[in-house]
C-alpha atoms as a PDB file:
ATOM      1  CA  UNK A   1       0.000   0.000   0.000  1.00  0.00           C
ATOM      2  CA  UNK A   2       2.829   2.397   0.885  1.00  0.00           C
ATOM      3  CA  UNK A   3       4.443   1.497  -2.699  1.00  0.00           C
ATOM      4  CA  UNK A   4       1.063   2.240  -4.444  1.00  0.00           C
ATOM      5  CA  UNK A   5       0.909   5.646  -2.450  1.00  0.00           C
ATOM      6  CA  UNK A   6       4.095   6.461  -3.278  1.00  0.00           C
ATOM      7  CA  UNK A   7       4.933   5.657  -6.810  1.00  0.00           C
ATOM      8  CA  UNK A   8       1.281   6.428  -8.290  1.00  0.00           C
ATOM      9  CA  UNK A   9       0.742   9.621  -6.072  1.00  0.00           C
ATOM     10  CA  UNK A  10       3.854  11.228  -5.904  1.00  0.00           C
ATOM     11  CA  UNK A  11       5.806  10.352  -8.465  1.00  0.00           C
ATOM     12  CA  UNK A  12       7.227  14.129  -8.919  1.00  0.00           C
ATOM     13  CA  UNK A  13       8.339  14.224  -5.411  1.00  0.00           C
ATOM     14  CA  UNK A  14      10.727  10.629  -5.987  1.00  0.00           C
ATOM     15  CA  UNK A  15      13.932  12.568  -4.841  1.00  0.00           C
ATOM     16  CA  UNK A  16      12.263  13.615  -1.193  1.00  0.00           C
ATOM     17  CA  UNK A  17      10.394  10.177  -0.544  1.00  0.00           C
ATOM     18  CA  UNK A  18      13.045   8.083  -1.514  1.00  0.00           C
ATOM     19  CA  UNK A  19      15.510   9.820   0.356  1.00  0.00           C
ATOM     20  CA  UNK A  20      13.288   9.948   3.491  1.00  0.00           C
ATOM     21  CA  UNK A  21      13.006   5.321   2.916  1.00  0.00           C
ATOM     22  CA  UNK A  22      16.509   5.197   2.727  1.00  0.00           C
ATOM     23  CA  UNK A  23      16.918   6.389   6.127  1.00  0.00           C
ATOM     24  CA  UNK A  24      13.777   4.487   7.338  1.00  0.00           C
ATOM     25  CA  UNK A  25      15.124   1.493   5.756  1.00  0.00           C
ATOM     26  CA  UNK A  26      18.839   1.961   7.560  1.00  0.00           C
ATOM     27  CA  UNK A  27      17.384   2.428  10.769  1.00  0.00           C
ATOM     28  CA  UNK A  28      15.269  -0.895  10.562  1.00  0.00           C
ATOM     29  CA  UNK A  29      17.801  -2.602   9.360  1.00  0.00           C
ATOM     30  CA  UNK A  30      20.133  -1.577  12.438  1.00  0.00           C
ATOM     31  CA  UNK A  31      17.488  -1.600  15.296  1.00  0.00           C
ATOM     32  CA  UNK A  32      16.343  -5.187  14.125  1.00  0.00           C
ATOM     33  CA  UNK A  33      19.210  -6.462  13.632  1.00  0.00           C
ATOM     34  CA  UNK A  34      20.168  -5.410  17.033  1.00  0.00           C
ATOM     35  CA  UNK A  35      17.435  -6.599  18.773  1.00  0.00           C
ATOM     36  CA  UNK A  36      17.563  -9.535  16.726  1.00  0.00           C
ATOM     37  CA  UNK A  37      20.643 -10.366  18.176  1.00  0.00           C
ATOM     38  CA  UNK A  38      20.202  -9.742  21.988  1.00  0.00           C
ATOM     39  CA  UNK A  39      17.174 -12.144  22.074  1.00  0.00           C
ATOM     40  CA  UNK A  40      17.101 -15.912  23.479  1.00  0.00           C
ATOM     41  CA  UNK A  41      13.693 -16.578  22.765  1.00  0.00           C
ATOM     42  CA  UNK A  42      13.541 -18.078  19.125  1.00  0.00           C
ATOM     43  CA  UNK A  43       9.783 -16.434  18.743  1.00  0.00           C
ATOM     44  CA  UNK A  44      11.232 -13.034  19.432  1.00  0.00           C
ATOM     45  CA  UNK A  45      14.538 -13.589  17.354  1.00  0.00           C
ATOM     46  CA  UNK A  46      12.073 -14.134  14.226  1.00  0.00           C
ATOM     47  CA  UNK A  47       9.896 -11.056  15.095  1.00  0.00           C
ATOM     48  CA  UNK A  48      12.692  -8.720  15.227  1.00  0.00           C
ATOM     49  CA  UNK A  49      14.654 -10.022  12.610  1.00  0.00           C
ATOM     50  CA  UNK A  50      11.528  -9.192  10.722  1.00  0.00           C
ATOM     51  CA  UNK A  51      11.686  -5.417  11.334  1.00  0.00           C
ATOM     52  CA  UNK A  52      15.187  -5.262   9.655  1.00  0.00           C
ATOM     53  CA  UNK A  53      13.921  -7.642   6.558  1.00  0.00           C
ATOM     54  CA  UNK A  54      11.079  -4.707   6.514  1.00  0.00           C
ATOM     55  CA  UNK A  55      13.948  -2.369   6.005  1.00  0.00           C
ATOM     56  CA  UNK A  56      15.563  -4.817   3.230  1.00  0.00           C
ATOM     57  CA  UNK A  57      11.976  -4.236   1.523  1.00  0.00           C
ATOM     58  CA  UNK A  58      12.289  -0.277   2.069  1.00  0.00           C
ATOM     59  CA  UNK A  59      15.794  -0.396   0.301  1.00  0.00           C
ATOM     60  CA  UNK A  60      14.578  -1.823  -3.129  1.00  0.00           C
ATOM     61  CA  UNK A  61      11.654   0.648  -2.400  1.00  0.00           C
ATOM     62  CA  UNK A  62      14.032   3.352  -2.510  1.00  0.00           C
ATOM     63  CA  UNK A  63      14.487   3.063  -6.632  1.00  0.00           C
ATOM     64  CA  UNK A  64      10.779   3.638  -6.920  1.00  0.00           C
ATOM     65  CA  UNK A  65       9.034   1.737 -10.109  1.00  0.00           C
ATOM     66  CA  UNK A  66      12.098   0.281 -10.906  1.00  0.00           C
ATOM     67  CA  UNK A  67      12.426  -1.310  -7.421  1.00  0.00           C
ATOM     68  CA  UNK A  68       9.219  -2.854  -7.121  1.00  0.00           C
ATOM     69  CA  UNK A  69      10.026  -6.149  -8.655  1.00  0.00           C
ATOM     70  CA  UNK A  70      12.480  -6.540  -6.315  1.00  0.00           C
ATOM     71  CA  UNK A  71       9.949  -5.432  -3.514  1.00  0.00           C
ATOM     72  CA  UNK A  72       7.334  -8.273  -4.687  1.00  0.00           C
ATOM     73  CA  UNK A  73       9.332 -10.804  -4.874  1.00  0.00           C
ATOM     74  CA  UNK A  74      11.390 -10.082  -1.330  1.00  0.00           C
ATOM     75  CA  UNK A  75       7.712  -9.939  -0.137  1.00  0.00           C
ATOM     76  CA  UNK A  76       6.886 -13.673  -1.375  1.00  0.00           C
ATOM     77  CA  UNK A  77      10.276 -15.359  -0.752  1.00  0.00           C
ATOM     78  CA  UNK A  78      10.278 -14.509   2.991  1.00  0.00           C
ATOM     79  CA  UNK A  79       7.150 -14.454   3.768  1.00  0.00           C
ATOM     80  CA  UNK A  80       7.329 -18.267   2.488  1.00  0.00           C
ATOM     81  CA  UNK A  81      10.662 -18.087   4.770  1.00  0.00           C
ATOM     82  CA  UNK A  82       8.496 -17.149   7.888  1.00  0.00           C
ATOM     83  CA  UNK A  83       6.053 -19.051   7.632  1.00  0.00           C
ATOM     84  CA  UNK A  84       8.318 -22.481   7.471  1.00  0.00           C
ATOM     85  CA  UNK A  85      10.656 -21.012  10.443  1.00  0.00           C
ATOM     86  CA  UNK A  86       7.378 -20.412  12.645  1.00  0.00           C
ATOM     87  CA  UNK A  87       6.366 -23.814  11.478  1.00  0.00           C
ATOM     88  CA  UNK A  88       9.282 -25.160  13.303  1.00  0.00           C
ATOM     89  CA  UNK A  89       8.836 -23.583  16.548  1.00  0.00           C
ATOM     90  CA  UNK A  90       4.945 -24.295  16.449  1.00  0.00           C
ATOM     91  CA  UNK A  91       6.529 -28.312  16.598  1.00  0.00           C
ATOM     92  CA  UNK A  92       8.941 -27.460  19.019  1.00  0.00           C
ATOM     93  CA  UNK A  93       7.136 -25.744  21.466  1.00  0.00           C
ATOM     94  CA  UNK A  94       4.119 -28.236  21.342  1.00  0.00           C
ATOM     95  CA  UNK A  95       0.260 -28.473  21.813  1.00  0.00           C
ATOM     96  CA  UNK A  96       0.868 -25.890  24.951  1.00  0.00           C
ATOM     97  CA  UNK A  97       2.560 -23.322  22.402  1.00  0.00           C
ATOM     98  CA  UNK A  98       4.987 -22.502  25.478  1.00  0.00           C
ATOM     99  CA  UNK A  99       7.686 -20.236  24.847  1.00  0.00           C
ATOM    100  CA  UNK A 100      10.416 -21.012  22.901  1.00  0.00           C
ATOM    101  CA  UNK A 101      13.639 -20.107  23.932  1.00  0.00           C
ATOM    102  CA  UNK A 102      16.891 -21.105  21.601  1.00  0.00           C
ATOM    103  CA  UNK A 103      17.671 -23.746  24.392  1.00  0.00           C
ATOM    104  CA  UNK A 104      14.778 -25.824  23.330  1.00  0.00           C
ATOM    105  CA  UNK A 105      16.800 -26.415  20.119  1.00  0.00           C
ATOM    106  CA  UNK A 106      20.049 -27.684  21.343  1.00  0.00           C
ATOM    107  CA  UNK A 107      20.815 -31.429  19.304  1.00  0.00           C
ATOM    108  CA  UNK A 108      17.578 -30.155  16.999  1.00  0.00           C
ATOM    109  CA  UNK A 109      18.830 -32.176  14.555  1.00  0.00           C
ATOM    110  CA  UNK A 110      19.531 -35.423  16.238  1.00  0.00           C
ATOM    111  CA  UNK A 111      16.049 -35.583  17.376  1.00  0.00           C
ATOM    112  CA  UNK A 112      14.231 -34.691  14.659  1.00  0.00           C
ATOM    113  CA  UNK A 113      16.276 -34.137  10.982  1.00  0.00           C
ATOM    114  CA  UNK A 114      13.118 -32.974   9.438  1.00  0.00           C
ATOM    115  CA  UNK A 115      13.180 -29.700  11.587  1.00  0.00           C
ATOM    116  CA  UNK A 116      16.123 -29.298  12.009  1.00  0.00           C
ATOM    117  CA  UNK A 117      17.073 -29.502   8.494  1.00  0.00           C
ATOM    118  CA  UNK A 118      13.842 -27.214   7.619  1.00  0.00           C
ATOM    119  CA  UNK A 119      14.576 -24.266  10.048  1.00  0.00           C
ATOM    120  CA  UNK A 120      18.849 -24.297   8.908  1.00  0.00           C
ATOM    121  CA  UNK A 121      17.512 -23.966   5.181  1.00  0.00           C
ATOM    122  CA  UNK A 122      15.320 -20.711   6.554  1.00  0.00           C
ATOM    123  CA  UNK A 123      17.493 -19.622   8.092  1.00  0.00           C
ATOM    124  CA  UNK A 124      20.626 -19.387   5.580  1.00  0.00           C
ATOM    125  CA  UNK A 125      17.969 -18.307   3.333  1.00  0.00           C
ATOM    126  CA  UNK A 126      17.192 -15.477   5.653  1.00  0.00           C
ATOM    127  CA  UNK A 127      20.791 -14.439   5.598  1.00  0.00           C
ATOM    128  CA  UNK A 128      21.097 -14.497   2.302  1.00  0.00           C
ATOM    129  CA  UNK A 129      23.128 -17.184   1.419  1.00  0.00           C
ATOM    130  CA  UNK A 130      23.592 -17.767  -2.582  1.00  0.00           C
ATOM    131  CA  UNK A 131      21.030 -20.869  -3.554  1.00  0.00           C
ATOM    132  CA  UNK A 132      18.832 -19.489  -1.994  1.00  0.00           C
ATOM    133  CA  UNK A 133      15.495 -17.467  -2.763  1.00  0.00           C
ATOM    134  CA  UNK A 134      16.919 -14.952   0.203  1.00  0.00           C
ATOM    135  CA  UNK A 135      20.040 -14.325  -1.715  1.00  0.00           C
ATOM    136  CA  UNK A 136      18.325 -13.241  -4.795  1.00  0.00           C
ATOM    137  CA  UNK A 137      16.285 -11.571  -2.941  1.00  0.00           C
ATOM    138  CA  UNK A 138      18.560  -9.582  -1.105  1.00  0.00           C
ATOM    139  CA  UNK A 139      20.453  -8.986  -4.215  1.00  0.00           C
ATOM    140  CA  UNK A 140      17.640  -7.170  -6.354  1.00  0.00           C
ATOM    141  CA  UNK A 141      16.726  -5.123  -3.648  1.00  0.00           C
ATOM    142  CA  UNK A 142      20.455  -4.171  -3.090  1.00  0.00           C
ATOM    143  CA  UNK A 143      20.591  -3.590  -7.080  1.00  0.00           C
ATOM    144  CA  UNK A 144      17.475  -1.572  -7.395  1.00  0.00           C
ATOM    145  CA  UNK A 145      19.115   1.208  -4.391  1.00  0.00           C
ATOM    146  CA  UNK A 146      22.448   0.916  -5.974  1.00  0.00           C
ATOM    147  CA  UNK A 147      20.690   2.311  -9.596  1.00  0.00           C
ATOM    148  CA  UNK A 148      19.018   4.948  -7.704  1.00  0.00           C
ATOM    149  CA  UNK A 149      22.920   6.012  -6.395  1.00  0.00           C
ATOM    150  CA  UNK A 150      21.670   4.693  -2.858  1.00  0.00           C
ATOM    151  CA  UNK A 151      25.729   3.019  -2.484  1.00  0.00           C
ATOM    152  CA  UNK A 152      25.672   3.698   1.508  1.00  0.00           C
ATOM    153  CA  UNK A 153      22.443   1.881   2.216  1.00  0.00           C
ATOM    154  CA  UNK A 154      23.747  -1.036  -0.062  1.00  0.00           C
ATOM    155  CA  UNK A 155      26.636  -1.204   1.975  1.00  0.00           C
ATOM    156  CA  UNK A 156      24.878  -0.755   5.089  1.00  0.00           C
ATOM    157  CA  UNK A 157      22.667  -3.511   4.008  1.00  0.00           C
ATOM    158  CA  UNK A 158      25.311  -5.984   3.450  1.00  0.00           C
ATOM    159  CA  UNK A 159      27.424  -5.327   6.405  1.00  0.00           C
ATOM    160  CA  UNK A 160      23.885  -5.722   8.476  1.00  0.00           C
ATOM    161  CA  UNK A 161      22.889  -9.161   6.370  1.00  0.00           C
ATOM    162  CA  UNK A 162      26.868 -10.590   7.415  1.00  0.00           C
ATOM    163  CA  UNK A 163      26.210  -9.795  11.266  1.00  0.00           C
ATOM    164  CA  UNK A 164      22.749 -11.964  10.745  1.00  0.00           C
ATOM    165  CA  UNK A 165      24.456 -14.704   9.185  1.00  0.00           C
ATOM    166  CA  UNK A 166      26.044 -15.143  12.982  1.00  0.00           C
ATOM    167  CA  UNK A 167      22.756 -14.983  14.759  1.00  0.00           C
ATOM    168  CA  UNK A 168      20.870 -17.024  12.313  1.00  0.00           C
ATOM    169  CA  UNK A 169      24.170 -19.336  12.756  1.00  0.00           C
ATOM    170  CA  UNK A 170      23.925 -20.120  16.649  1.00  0.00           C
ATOM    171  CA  UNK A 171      20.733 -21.971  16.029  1.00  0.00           C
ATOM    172  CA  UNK A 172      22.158 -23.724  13.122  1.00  0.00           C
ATOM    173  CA  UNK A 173      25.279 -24.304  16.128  1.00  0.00           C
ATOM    174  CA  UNK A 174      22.713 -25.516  18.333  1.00  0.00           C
ATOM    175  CA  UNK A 175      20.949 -27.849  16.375  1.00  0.00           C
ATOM    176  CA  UNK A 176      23.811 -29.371  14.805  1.00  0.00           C
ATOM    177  CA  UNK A 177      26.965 -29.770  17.180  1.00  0.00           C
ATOM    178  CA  UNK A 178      25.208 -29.806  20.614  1.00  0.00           C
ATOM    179  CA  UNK A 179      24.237 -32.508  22.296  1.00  0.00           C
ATOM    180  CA  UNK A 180      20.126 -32.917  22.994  1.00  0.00           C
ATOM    181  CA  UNK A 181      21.265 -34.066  26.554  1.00  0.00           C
ATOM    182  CA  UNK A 182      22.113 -30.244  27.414  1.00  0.00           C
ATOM    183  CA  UNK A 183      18.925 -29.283  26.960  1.00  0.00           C
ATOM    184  CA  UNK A 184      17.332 -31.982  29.791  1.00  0.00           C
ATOM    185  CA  UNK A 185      17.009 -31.728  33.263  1.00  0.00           C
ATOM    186  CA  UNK A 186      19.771 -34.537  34.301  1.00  0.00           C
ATOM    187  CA  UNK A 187      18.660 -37.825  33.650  1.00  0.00           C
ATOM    188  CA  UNK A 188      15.579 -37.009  31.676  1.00  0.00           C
ATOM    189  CA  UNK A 189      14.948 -38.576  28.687  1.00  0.00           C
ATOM    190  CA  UNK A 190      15.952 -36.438  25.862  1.00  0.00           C
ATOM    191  CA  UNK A 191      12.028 -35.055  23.552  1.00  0.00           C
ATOM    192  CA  UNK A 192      11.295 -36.249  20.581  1.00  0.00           C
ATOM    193  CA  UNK A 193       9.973 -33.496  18.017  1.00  0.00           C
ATOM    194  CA  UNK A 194       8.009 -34.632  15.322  1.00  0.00           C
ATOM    195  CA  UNK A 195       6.134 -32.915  12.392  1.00  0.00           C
ATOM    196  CA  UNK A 196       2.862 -33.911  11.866  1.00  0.00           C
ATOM    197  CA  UNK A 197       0.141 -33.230   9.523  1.00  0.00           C
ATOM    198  CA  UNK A 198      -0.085 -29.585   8.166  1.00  0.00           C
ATOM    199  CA  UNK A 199       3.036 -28.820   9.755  1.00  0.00           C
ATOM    200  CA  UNK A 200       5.027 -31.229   7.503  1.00  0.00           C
ATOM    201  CA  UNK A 201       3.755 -29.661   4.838  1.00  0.00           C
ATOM    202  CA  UNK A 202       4.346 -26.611   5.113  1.00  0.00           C
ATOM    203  CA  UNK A 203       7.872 -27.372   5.911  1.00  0.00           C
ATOM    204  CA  UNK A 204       8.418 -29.694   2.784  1.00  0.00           C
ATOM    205  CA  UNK A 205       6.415 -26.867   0.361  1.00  0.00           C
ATOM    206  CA  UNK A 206       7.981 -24.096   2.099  1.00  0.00           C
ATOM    207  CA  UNK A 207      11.496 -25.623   1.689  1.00  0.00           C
ATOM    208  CA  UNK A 208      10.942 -26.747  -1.852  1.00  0.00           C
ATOM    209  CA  UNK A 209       9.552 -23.133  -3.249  1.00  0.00           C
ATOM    210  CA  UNK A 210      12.999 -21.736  -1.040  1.00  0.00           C
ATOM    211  CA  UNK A 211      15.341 -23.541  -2.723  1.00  0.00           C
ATOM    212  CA  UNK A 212      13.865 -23.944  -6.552  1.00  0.00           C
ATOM    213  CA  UNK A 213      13.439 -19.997  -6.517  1.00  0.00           C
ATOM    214  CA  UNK A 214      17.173 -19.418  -5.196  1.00  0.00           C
ATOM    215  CA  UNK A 215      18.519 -21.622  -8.031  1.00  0.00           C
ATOM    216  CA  UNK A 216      16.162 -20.768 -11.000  1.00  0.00           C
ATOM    217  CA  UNK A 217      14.522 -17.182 -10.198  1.00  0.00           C
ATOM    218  CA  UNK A 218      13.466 -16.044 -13.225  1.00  0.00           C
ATOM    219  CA  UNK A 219       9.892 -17.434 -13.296  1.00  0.00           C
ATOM    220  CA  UNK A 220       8.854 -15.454  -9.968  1.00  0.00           C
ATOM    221  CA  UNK A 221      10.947 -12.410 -11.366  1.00  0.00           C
ATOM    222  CA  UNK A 222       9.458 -12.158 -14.468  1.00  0.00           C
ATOM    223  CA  UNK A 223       5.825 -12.247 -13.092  1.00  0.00           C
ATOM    224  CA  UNK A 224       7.420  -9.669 -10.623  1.00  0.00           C
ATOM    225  CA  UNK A 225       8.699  -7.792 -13.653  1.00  0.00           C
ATOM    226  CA  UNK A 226       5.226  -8.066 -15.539  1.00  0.00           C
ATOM    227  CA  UNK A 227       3.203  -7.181 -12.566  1.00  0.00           C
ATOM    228  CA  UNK A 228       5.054  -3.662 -12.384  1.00  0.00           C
ATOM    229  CA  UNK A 229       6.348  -2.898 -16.167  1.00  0.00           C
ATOM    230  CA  UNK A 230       8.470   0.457 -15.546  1.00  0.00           C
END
């Protein structure tokens, strides 16, 4: 809606609007990064680390017309993203939907491979690893604000998307090279996670559209493209 108001309404005013998103798109990409990083609660992690993919958004905004291409498709890939990495936590934490802290996923992966594999693909995507849908994401909205002479936001961008790598990479740490036995009261049995049903699902679809869309983009793009011809 913001896009529509912006592009269609003032479109003589592009210099002034943009300029104003770049710095709205810097600051959410620092503050949620930030507060990404500070949390222990996976839940949280993925709510703030969605105020600085907002700002991501914002930064292919930044180019106008041109950017919104980049915008849409940003907009499917992660929301696709999301929805697998809350899909994961909805399994972990259980029928009580407790809270989730990053504990709960220590030896993720030895207990259930599904998940754990699931939530390490979101979350490299989210980083923007190349293969992935988040990577070409990432990089058209970093292209569209580098046309519209944007450089310091790109760089900003990039320096913020390394620093995620890290957080999104003590989960991956956690799930892969700890041992489920640190996350038990002492001789407790370690939990068994399983997903069931929908869940499954959502994981195997969301997974599948993450990975085809990082290695062959150009469908979604081109739709992107042909859904906002500037």
């Amino acid at each position: 809606a913001l896009a529509r108001i912006l592009i269609f309404a003032f479109p003589k005013f592009i210099d002034e609007w943009s300029s104003g998103l770049a710095l709205l798109a810097a600051i959410s990409i620092v503050v949620g990064m930030l507060l990404a990083i500070a949390q222990t609660d996976m839940r949280r992690m993925l709510a703030y680390s969605s105020v600085a993919h907002a700002g991501f958004i914002l930064t292919a905004l930044t180019a106008g017309g041109v950017g919104m291409p980049a915008v849409w498709f940003y907009l499917a890939v992660y929301t696709v993203q999301l929805l697998g990495a809350f899909g994961v936590v909805a399994a972990v934490a259980g029928p009580t939907g407790a809270e989730s802290p990053l504990s709960d996923y220590t030896g993720l992966a030895e207990r259930s491979p599904l998940l754990a594999g699931s939530l390490a693909l979101f979350m490299v995507s989210m980083s923007g690893v190349p293969l992935t849908s988040g990577f070409i994401a990432k990089f058209a909205a970093f292209t569209a604000a580098w046309s519209a002479g944007f450089e310091w936001l790109v760089i900003l961008g990039v320096l913020a998307s390394v620093a995620g790598f890290f957080f999104y990479l003590r989960v991956i740490v956690l799930m892969y090279m700890q041992s489920p036995a640190l996350a038990e009261a002492p001789g407790a049995a370690p939990r068994r996670f399983v997903a069931v049903g929908a869940i499954r699902w959502v994981l195997i679809i969301s997974a599948a559209i993450t990975l085809v869309f990082g290695i062959v983009p150009g469908p979604l793009l081109d739709v992107a493209r042909q859904a906002f011809p500037f």
